[in-house]
N, C-alpha and C. Protein backbone atom coordinates (compact mmCIF):
# COMPACT_ATOMS: atom_id res chain seq x y z
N UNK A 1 41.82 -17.19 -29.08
CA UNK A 1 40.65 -17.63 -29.82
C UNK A 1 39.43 -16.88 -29.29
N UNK A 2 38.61 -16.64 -30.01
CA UNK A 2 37.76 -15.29 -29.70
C UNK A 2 36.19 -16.38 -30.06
N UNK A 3 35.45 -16.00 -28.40
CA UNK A 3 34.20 -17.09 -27.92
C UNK A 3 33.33 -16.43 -29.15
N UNK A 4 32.64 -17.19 -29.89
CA UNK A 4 31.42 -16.97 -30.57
C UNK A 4 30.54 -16.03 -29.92
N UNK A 5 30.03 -15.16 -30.79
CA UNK A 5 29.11 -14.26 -30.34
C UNK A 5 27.65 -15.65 -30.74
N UNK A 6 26.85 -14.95 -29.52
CA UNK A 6 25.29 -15.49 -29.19
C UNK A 6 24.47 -15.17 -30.42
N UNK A 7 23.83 -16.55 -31.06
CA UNK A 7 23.08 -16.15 -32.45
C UNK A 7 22.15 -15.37 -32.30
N UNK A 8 21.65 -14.54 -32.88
CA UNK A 8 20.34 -13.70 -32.65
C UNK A 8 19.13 -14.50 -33.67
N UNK A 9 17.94 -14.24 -33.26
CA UNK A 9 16.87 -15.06 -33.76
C UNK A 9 16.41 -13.84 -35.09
N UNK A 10 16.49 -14.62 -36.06
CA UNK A 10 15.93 -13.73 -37.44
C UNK A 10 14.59 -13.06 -37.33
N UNK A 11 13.79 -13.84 -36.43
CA UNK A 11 12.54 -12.81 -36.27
C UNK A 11 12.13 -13.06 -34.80
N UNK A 12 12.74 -12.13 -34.12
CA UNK A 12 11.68 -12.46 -32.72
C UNK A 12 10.87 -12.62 -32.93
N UNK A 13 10.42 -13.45 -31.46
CA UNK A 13 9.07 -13.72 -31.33
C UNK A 13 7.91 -13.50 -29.87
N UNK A 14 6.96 -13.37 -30.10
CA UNK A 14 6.20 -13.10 -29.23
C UNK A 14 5.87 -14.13 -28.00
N UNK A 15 5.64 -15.10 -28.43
CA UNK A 15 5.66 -16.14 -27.86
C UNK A 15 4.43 -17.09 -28.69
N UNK A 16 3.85 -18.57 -28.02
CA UNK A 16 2.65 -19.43 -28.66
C UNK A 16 1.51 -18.79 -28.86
N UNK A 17 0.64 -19.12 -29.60
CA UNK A 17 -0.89 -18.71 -29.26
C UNK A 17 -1.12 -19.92 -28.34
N UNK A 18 -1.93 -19.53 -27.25
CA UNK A 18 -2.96 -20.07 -26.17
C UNK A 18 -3.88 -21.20 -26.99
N UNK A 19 -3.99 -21.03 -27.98
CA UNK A 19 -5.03 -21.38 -28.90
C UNK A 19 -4.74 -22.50 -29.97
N UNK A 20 -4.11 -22.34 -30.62
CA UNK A 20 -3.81 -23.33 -31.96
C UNK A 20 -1.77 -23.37 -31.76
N UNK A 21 -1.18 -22.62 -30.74
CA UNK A 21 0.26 -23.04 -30.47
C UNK A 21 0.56 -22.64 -32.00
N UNK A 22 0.60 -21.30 -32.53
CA UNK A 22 1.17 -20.73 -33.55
C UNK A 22 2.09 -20.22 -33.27
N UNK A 23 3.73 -19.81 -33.68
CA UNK A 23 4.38 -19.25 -33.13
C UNK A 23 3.91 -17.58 -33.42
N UNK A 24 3.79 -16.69 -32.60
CA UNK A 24 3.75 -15.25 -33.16
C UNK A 24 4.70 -14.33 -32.73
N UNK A 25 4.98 -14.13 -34.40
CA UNK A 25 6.01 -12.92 -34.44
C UNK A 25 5.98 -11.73 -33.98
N UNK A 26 7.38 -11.30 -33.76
CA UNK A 26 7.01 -9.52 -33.09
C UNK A 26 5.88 -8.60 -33.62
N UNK A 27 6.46 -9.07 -34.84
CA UNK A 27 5.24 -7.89 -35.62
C UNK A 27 3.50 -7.96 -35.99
N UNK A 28 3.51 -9.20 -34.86
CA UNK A 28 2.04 -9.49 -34.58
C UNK A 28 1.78 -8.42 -33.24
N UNK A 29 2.65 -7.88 -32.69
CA UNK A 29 1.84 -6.88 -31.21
C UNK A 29 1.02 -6.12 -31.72
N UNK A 30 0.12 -6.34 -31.07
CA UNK A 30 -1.34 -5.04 -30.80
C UNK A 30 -1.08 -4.08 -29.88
N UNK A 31 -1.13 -4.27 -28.65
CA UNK A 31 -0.58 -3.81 -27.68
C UNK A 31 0.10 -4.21 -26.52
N UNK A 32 0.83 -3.86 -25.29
CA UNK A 32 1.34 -3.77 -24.60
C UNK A 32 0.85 -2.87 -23.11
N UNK A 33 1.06 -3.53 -22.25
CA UNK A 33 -0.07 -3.08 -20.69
C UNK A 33 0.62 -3.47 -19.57
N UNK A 34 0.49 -2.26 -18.73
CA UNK A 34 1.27 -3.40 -17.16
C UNK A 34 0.06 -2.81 -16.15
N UNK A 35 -0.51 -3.62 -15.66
CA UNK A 35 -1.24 -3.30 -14.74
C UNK A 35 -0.86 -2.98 -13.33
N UNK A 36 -1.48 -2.25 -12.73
CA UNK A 36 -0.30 -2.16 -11.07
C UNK A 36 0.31 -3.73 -10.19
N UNK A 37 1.20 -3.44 -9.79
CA UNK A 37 1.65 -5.09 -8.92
C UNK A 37 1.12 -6.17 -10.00
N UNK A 38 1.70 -6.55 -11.59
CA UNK A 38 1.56 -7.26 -12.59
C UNK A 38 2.25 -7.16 -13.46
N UNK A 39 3.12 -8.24 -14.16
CA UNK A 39 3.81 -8.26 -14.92
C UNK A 39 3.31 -7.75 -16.24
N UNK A 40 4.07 -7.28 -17.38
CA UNK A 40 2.89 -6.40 -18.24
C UNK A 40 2.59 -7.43 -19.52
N UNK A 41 1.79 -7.40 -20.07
CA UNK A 41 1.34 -8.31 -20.91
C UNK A 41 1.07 -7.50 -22.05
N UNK A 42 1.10 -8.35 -22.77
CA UNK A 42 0.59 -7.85 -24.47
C UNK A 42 -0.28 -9.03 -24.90
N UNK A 43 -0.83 -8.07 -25.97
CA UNK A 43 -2.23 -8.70 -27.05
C UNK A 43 -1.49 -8.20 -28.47
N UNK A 44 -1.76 -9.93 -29.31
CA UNK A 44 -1.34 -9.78 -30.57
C UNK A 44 -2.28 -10.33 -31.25
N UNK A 45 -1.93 -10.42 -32.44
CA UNK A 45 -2.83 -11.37 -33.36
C UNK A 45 -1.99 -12.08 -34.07
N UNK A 46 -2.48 -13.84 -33.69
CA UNK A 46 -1.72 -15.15 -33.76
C UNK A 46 -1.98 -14.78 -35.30
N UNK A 47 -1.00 -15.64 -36.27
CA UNK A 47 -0.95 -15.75 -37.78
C UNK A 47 -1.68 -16.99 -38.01
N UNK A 48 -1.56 -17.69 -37.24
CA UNK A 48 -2.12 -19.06 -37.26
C UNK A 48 -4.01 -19.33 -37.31
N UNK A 49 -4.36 -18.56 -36.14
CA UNK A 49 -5.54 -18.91 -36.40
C UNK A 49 -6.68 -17.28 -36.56
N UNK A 50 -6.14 -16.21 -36.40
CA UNK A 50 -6.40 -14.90 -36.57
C UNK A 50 -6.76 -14.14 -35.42
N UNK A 51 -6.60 -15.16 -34.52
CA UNK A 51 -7.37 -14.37 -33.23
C UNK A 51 -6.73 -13.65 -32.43
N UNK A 52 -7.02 -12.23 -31.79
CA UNK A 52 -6.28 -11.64 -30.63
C UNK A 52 -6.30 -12.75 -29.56
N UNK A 53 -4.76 -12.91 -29.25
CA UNK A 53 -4.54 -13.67 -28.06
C UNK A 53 -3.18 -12.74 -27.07
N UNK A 54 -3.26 -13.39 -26.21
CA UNK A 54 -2.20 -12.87 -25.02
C UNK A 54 -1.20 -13.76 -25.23
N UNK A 55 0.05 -13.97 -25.65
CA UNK A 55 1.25 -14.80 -26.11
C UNK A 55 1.82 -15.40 -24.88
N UNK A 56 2.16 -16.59 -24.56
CA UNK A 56 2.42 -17.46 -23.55
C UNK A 56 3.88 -17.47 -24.32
């Protein structure tokens, strides 16, 4: 019997807005940044409330 393959998510996602907890989709990235000794972060724009946020 052959284990189920792992579902894949129909639209990644970016993560919440900080802000109004919108979910934002991949195709909300603006950009992408790693600063030295820092994990790298990105700036999108939430669908929810329009604003560039940093995705939690």
């Amino acid at each position: 019997m052959a284990a189920d393959a792992p579902q894949r998510d129909p639209e990644p996602r970016l993560g919440a807005c900080p802000d109004c907890e919108a979910t934002i989709p991949r195709d909300g990235l603006l950009a992408e940044y790693t600063h030295p000794d820092e994990w790298p972060k990105m700036l999108a724009e939430c669908p929810g409330c329009g604003e560039v946020v940093s995705p939690r």
